[in-house]
C-alpha atoms as a PDB file:
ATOM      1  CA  UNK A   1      13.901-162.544 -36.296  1.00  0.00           C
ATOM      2  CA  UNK A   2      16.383-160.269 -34.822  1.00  0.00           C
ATOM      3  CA  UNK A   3      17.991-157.619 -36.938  1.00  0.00           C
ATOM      4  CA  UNK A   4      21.002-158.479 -37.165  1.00  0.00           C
ATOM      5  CA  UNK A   5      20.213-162.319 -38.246  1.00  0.00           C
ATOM      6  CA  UNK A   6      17.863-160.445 -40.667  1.00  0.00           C
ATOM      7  CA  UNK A   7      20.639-158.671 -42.159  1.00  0.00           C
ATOM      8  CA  UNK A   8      22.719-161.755 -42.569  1.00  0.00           C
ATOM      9  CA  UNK A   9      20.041-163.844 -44.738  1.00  0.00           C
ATOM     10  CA  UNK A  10      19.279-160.769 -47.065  1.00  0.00           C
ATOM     11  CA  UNK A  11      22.817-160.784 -47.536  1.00  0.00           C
ATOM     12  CA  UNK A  12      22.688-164.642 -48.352  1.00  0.00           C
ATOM     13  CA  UNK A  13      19.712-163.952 -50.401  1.00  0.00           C
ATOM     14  CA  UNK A  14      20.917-161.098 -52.471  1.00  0.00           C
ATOM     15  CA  UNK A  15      24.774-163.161 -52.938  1.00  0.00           C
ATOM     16  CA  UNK A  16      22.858-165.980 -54.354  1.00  0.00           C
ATOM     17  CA  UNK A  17      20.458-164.175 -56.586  1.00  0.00           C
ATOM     18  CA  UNK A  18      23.984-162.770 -58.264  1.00  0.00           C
ATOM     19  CA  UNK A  19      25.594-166.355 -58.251  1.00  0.00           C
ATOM     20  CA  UNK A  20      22.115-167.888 -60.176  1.00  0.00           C
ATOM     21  CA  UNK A  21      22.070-165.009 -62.456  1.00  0.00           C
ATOM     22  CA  UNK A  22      25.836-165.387 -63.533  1.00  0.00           C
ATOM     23  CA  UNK A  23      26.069-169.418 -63.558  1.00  0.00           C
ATOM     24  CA  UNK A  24      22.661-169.535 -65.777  1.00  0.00           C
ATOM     25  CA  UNK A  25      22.487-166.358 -68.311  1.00  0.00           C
ATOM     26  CA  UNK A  26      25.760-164.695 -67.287  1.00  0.00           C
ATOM     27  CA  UNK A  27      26.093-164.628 -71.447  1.00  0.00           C
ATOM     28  CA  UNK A  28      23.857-162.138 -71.281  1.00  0.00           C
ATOM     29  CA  UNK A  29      24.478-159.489 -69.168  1.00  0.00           C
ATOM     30  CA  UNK A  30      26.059-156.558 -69.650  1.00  0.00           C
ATOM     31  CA  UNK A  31      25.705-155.345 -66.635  1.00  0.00           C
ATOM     32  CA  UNK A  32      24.852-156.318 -62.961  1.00  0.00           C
ATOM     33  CA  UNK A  33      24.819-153.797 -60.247  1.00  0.00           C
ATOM     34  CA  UNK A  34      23.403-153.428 -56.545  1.00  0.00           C
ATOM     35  CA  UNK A  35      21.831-149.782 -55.924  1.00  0.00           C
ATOM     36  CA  UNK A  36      20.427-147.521 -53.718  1.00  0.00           C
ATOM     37  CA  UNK A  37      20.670-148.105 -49.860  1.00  0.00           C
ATOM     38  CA  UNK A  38      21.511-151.883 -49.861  1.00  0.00           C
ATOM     39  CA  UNK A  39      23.981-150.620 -51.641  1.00  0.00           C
ATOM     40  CA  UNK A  40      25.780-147.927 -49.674  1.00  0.00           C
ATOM     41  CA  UNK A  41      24.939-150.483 -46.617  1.00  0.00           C
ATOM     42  CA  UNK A  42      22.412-148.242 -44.917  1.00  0.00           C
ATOM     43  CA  UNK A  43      19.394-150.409 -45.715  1.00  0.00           C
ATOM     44  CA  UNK A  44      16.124-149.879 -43.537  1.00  0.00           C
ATOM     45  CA  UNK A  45      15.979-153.124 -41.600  1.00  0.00           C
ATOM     46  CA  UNK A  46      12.335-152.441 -40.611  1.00  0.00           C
ATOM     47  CA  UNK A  47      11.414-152.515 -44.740  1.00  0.00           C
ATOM     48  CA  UNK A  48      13.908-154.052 -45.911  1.00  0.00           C
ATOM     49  CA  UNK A  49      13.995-152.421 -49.586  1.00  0.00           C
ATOM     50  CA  UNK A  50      16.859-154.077 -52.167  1.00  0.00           C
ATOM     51  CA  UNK A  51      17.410-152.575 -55.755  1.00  0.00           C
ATOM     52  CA  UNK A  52      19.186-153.999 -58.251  1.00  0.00           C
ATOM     53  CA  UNK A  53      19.864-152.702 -61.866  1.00  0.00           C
ATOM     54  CA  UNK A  54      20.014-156.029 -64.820  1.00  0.00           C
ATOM     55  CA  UNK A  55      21.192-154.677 -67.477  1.00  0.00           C
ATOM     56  CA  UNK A  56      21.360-157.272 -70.415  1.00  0.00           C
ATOM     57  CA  UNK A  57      23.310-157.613 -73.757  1.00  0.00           C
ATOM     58  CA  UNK A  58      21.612-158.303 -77.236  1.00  0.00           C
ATOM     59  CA  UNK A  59      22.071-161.882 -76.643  1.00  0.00           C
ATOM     60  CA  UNK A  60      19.181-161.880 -74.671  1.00  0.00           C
ATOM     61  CA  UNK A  61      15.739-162.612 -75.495  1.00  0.00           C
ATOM     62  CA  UNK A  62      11.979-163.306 -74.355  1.00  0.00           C
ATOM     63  CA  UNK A  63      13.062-166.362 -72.934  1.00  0.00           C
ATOM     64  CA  UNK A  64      15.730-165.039 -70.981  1.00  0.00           C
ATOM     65  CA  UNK A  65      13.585-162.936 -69.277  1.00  0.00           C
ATOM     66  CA  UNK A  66      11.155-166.360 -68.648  1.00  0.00           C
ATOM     67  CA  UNK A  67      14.889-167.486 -67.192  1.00  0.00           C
ATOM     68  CA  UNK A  68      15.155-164.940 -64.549  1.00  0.00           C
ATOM     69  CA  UNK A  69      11.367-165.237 -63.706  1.00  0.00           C
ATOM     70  CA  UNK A  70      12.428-168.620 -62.558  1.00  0.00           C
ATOM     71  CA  UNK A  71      15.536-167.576 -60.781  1.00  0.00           C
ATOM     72  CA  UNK A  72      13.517-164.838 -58.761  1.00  0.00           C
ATOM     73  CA  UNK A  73      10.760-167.646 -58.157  1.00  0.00           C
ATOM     74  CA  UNK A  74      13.394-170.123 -56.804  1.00  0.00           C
ATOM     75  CA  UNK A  75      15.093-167.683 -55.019  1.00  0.00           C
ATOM     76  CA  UNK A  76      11.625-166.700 -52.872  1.00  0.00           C
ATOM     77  CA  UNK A  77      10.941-170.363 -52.201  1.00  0.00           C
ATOM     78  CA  UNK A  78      14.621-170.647 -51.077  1.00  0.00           C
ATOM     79  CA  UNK A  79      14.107-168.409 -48.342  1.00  0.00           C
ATOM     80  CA  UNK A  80      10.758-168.548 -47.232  1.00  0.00           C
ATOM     81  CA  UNK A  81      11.961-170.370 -43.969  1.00  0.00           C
ATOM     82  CA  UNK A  82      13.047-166.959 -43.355  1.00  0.00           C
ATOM     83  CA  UNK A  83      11.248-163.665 -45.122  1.00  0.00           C
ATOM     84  CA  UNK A  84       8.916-163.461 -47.669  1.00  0.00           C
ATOM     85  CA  UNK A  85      10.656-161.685 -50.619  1.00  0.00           C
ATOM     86  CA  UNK A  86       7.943-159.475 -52.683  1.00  0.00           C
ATOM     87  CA  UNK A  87       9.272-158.759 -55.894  1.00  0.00           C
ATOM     88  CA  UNK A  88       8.366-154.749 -57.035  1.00  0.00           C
ATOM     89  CA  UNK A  89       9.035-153.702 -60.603  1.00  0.00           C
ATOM     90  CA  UNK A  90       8.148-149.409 -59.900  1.00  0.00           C
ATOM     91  CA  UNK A  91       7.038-147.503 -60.229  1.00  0.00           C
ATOM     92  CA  UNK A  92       4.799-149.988 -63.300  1.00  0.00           C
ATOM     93  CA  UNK A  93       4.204-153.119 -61.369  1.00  0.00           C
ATOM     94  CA  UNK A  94       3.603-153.705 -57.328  1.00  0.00           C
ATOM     95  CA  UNK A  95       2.829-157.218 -56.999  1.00  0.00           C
ATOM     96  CA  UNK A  96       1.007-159.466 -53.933  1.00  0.00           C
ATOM     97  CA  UNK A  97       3.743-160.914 -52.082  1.00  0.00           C
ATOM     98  CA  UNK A  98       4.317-164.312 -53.530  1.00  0.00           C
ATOM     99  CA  UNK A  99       4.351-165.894 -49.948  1.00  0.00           C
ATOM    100  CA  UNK A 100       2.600-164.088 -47.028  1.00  0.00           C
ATOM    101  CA  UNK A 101       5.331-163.964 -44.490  1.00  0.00           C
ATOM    102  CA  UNK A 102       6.725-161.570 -41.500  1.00  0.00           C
ATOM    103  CA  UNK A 103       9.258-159.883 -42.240  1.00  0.00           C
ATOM    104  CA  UNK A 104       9.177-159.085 -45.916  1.00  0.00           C
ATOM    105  CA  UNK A 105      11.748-158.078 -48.339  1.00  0.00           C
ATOM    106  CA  UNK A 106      10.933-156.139 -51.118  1.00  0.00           C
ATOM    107  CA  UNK A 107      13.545-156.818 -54.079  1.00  0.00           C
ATOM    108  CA  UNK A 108      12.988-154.291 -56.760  1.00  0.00           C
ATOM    109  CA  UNK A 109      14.881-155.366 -60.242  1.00  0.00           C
ATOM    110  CA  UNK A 110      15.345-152.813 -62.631  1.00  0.00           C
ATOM    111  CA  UNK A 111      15.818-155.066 -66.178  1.00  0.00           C
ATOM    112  CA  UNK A 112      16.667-153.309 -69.249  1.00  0.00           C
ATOM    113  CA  UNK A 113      18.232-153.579 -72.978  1.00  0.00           C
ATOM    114  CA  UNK A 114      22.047-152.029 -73.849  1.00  0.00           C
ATOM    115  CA  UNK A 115      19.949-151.961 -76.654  1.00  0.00           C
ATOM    116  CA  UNK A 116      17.714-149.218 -75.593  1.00  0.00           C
ATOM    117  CA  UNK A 117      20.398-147.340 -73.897  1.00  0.00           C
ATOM    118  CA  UNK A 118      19.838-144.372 -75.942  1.00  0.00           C
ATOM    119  CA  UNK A 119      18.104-141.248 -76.261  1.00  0.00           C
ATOM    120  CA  UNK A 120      16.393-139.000 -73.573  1.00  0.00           C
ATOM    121  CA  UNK A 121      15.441-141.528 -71.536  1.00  0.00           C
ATOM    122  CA  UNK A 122      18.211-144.709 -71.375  1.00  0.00           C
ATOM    123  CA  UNK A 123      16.477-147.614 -70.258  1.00  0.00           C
ATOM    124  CA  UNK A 124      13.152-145.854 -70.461  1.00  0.00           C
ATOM    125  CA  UNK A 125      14.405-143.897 -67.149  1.00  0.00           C
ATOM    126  CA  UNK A 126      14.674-140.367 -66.770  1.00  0.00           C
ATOM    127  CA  UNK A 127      18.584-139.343 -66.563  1.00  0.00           C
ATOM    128  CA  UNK A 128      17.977-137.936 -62.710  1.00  0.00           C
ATOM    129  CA  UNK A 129      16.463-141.091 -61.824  1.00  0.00           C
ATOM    130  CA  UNK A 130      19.313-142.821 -63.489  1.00  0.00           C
ATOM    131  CA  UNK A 131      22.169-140.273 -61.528  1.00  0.00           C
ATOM    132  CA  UNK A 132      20.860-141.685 -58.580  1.00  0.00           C
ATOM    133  CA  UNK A 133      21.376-145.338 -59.713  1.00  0.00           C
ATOM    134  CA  UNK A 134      25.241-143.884 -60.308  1.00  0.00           C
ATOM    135  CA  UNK A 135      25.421-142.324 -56.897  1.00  0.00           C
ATOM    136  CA  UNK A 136      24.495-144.778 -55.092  1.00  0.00           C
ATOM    137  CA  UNK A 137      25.789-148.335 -56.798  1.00  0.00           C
ATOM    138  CA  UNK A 138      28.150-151.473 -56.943  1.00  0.00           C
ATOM    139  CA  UNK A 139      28.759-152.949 -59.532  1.00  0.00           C
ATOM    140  CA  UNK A 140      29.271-157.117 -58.841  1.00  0.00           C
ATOM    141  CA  UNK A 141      29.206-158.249 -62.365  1.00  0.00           C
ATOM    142  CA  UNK A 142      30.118-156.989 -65.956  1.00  0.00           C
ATOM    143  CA  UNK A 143      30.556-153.551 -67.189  1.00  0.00           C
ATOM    144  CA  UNK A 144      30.069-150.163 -65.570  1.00  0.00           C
ATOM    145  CA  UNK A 145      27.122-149.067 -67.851  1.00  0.00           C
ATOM    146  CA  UNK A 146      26.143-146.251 -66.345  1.00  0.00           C
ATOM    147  CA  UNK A 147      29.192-144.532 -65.301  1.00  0.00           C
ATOM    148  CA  UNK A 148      29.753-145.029 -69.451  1.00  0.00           C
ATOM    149  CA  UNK A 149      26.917-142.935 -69.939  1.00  0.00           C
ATOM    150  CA  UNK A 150      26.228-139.133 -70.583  1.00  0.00           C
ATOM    151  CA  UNK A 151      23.381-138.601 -67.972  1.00  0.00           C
ATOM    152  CA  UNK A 152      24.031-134.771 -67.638  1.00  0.00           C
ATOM    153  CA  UNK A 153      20.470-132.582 -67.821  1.00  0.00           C
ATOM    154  CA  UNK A 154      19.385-129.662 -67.112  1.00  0.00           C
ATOM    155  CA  UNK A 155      15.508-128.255 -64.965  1.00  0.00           C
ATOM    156  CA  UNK A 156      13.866-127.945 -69.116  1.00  0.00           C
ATOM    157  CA  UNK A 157      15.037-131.766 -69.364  1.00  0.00           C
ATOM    158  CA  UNK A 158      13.519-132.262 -65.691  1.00  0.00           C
ATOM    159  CA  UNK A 159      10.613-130.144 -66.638  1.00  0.00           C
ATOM    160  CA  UNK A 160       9.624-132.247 -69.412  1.00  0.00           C
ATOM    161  CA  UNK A 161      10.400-135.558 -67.479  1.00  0.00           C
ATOM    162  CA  UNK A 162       7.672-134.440 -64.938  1.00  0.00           C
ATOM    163  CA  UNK A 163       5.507-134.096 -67.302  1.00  0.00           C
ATOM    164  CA  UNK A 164       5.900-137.386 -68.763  1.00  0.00           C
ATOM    165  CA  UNK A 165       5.716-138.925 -65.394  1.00  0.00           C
ATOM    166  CA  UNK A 166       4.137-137.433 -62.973  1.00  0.00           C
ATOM    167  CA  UNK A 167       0.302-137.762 -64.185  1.00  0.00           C
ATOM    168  CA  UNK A 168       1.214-141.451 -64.665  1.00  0.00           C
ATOM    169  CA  UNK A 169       1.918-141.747 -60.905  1.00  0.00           C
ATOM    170  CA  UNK A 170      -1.394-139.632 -60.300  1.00  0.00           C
ATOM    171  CA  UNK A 171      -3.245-141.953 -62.328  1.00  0.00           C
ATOM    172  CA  UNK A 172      -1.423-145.290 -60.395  1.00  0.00           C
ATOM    173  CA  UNK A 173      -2.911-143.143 -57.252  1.00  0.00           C
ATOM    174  CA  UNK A 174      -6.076-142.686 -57.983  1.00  0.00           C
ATOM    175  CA  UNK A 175      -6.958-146.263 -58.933  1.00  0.00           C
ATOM    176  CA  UNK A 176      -4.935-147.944 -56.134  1.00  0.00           C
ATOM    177  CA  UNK A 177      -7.546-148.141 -53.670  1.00  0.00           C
ATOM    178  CA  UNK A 178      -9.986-150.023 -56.126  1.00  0.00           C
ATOM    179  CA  UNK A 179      -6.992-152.572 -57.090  1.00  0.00           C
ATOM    180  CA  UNK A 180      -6.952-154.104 -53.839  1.00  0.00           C
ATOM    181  CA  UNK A 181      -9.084-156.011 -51.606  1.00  0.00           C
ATOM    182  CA  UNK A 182      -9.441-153.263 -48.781  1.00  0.00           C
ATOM    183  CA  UNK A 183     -10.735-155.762 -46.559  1.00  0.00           C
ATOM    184  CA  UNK A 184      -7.144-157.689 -46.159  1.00  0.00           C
ATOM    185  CA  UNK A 185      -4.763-155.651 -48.344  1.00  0.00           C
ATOM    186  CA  UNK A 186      -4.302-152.258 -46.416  1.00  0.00           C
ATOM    187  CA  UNK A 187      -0.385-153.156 -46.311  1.00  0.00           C
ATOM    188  CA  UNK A 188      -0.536-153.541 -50.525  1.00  0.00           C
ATOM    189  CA  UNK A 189      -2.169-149.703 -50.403  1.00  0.00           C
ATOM    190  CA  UNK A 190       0.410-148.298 -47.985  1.00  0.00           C
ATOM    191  CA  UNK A 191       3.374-149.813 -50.229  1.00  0.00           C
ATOM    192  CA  UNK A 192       2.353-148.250 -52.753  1.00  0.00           C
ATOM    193  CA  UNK A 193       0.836-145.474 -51.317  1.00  0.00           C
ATOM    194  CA  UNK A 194       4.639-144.700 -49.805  1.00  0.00           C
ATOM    195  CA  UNK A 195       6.446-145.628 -52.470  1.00  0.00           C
ATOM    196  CA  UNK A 196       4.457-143.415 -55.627  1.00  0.00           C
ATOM    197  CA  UNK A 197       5.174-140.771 -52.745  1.00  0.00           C
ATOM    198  CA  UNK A 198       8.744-140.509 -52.287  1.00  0.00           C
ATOM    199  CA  UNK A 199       9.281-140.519 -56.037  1.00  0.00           C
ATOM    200  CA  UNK A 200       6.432-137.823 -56.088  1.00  0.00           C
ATOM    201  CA  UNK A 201       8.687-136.502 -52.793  1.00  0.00           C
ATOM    202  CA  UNK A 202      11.896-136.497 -54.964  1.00  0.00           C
ATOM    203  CA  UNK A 203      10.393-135.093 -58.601  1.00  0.00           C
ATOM    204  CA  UNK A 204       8.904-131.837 -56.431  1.00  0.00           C
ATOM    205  CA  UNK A 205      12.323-130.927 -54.850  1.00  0.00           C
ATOM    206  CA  UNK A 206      14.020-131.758 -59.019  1.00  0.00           C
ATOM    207  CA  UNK A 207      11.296-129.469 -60.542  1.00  0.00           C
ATOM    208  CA  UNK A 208      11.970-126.442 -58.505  1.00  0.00           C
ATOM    209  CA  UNK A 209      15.661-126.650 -57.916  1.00  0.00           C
ATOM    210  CA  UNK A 210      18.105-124.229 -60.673  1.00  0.00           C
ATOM    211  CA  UNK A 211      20.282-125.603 -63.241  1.00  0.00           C
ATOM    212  CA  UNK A 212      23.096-124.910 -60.978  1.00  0.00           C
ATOM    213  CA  UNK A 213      21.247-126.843 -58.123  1.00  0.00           C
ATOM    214  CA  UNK A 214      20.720-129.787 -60.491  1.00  0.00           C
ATOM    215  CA  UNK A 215      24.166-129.846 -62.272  1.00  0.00           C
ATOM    216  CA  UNK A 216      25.787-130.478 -58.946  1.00  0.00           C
ATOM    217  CA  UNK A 217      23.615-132.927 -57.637  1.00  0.00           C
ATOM    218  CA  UNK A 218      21.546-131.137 -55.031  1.00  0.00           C
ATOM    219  CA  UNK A 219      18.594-133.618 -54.982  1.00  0.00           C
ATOM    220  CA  UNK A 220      20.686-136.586 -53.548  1.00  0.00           C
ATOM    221  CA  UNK A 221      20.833-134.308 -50.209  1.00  0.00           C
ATOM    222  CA  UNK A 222      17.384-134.552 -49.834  1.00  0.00           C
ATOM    223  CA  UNK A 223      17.398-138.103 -51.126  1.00  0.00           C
ATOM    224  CA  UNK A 224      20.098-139.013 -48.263  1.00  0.00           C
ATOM    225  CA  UNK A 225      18.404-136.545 -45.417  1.00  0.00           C
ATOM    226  CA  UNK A 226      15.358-137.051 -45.141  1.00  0.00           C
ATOM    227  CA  UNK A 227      14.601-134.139 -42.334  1.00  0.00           C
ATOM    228  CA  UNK A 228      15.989-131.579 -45.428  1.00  0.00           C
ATOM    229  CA  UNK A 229      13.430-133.157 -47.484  1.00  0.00           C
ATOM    230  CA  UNK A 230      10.782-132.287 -45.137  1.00  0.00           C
ATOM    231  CA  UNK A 231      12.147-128.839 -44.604  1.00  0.00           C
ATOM    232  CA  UNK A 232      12.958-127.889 -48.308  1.00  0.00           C
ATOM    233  CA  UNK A 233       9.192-128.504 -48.825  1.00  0.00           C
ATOM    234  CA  UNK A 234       7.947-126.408 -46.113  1.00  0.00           C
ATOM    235  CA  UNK A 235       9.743-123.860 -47.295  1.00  0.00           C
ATOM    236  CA  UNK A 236       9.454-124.378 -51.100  1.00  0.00           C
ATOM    237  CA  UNK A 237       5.429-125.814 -50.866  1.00  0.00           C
ATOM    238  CA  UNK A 238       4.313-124.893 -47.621  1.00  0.00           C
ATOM    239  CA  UNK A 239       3.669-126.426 -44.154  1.00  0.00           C
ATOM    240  CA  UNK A 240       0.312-128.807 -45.670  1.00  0.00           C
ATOM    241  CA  UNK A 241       2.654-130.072 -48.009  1.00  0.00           C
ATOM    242  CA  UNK A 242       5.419-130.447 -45.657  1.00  0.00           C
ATOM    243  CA  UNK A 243       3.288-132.494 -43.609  1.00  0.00           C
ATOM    244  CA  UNK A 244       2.452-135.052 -46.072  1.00  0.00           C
ATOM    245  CA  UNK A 245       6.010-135.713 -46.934  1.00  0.00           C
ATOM    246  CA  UNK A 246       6.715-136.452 -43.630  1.00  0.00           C
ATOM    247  CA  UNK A 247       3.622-138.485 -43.151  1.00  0.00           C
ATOM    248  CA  UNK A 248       4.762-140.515 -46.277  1.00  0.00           C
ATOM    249  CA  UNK A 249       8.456-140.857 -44.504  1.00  0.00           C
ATOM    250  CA  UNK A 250       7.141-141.855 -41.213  1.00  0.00           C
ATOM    251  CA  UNK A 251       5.183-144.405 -42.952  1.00  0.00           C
ATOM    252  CA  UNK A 252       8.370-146.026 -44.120  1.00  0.00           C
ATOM    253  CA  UNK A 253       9.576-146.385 -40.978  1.00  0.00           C
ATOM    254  CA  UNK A 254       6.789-147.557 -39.164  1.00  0.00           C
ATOM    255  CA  UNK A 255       5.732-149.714 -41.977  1.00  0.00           C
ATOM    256  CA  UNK A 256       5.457-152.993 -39.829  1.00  0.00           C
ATOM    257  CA  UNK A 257       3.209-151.514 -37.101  1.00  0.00           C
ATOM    258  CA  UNK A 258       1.015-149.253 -39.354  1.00  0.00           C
ATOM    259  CA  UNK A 259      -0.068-151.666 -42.303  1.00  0.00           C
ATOM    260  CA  UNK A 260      -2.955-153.012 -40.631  1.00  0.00           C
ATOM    261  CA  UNK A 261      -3.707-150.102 -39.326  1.00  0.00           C
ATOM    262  CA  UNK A 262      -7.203-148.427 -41.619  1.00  0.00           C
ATOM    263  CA  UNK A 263      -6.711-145.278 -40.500  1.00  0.00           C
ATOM    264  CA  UNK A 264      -3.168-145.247 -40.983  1.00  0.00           C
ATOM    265  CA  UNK A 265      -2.844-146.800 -44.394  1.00  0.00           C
ATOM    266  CA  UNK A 266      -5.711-144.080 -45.299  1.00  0.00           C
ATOM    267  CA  UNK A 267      -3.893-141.242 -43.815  1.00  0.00           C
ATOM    268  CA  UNK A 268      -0.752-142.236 -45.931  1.00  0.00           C
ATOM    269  CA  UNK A 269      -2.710-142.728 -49.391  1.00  0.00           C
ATOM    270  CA  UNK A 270      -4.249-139.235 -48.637  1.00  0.00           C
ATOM    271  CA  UNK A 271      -0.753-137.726 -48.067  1.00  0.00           C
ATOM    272  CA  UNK A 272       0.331-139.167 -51.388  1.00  0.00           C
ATOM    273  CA  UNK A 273      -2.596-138.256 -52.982  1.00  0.00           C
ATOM    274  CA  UNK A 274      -2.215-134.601 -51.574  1.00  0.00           C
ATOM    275  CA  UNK A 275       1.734-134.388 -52.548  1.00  0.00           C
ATOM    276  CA  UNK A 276       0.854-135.051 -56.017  1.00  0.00           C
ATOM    277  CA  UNK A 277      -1.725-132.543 -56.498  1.00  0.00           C
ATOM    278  CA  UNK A 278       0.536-130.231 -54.773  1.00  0.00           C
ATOM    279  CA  UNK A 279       3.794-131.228 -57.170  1.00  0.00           C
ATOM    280  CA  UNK A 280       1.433-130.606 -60.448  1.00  0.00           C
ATOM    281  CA  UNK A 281       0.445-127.662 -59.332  1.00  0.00           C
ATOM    282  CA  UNK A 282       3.961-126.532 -58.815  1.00  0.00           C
ATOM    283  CA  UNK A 283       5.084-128.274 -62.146  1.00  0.00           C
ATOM    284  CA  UNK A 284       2.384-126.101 -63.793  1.00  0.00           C
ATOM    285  CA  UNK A 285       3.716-122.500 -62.224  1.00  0.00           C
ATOM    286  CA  UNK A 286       7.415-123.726 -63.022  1.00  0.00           C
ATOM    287  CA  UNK A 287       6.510-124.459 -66.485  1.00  0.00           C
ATOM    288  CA  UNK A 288       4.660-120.404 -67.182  1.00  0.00           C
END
């Protein structure tokens, strides 16, 4: 399928996913909004990567969720003429594709309570995770949640965050290889292998950037440019660590050719790997 096509049926895919969820629980959602790079229309057409933020009211209940399940089900069938779409819930959940299919669309949908809006982490997200929802969204339905919310913090908030999060990634790391069948799975290992390593990627540049730095919303820089990524780390971490961030970025882009690839996905699980024991380390000096 050429790209452009490609483009045009994500876009049918993504307008009708909206349309089902407002025609069947449109009740119960507070808010609806399309973010990160779909968003901003600067998508990677060779891994094709949609995010969408579900916020829902306190009319909702278990079996709304059971309701969407079946909207995102439909919605893969629906399409499978055309792309597989491979649902991704991260960084918690990274499930098989539901229909083994070239090319493939990963749809990640963040679903949350208003009701568990509060508190240091809204949503159960960190605030910086949730400043780059607001950076980087559109909303197509209901209210403007986040822009309603105070998501200000500062590098003891970020600090803490890391903390929280970062051996939980390390953990979802170092049991990855053993959760997949490495005999016809590699591409399973190098989605998540790249994905645990940009956030990894994003958390190291947060953790060592000032209060100043994070109050006016450095990080999206390196979020937006990805050579600055690799560069702040070779200068922050050093060249090693450099070098697996941009191992982890040319991963991304090369997902389609390298998947199969052993020696590939093994080099990009390693770079992960190595990024996050480089990031703790780091997290551990920043937090004397």
């Amino acid at each position: 399928m050429e790209q452009i096509e490609l483009k045009i049926k994500i876009d049918e895919a993504v307008n009708d996913l909206i349309f089902q969820l407002k025609e069947q629980i449109g009740n119960k959602i507070e808010c609806l909004a399309l973010t990160g790079s779909y968003a901003i229309n600067k998508i990677s057409l060779d891994k094709p990567d949609v995010n969408i933020f579900l916020c829902l009211n306190e009319k909702a209940s278990a079996e709304t969720y059971i309701e969407i399940g079946e909207i995102l089900t439909n919605l893969v069938n629906k399409f499978s003429d055309y792309f597989s779409i491979k649902p991704e819930f991260r960084p918690f959940k990274f499930p098989s594709p539901f229909i083994e299919k070239e090319p493939e669309v990963l749809m990640n949908l963040n679903i949350c309570s208003i009701l568990d809006k509060q508190g240091e982490f809204p949503f159960g997200v960190p605030k910086s995770v949730l400043t780059g929802f607001l950076n980087m969204q559109k909303v197509v339905f209901g209210k403007d949640v986040l822009g309603s919310l105070d998501i200000s913090f500062n590098k003891k908030y970020i600090i803490k965050t890391a903390f929280r999060d970062l051996p939980i990634m390390g953990i979802q790391l170092k049991n990855a290889p053993s959760a997949y069948n490495l005999k016809k799975d590699l591409s399973l290992l190098m989605n998540e292998s790249i994905v645990n390593g940009k956030t990894i990627a994003y958390l190291g540049v947060e953790i060592v950037l000032t209060d100043e730095e994070l109050k006016n919303g450095k990080v999206l820089e390196f979020i937006r440019d990805k050579e600055k990524l690799v560069s702040f780390f070779q200068e922050k971490y050093g060249q090693k660590t450099a070098d697996f961030v941009k191992e982890i970025l040319e991963a991304r882009k090369n997902f389609n050719s390298w998947k199969n690839d052993r020696k590939k996905v093994y080099e990009v699980f390693k770079a992960a790997y190595g990024l996050y024991e480089s990031v703790w380390n780091r997290l551990l000096k920043e937090n004397c």
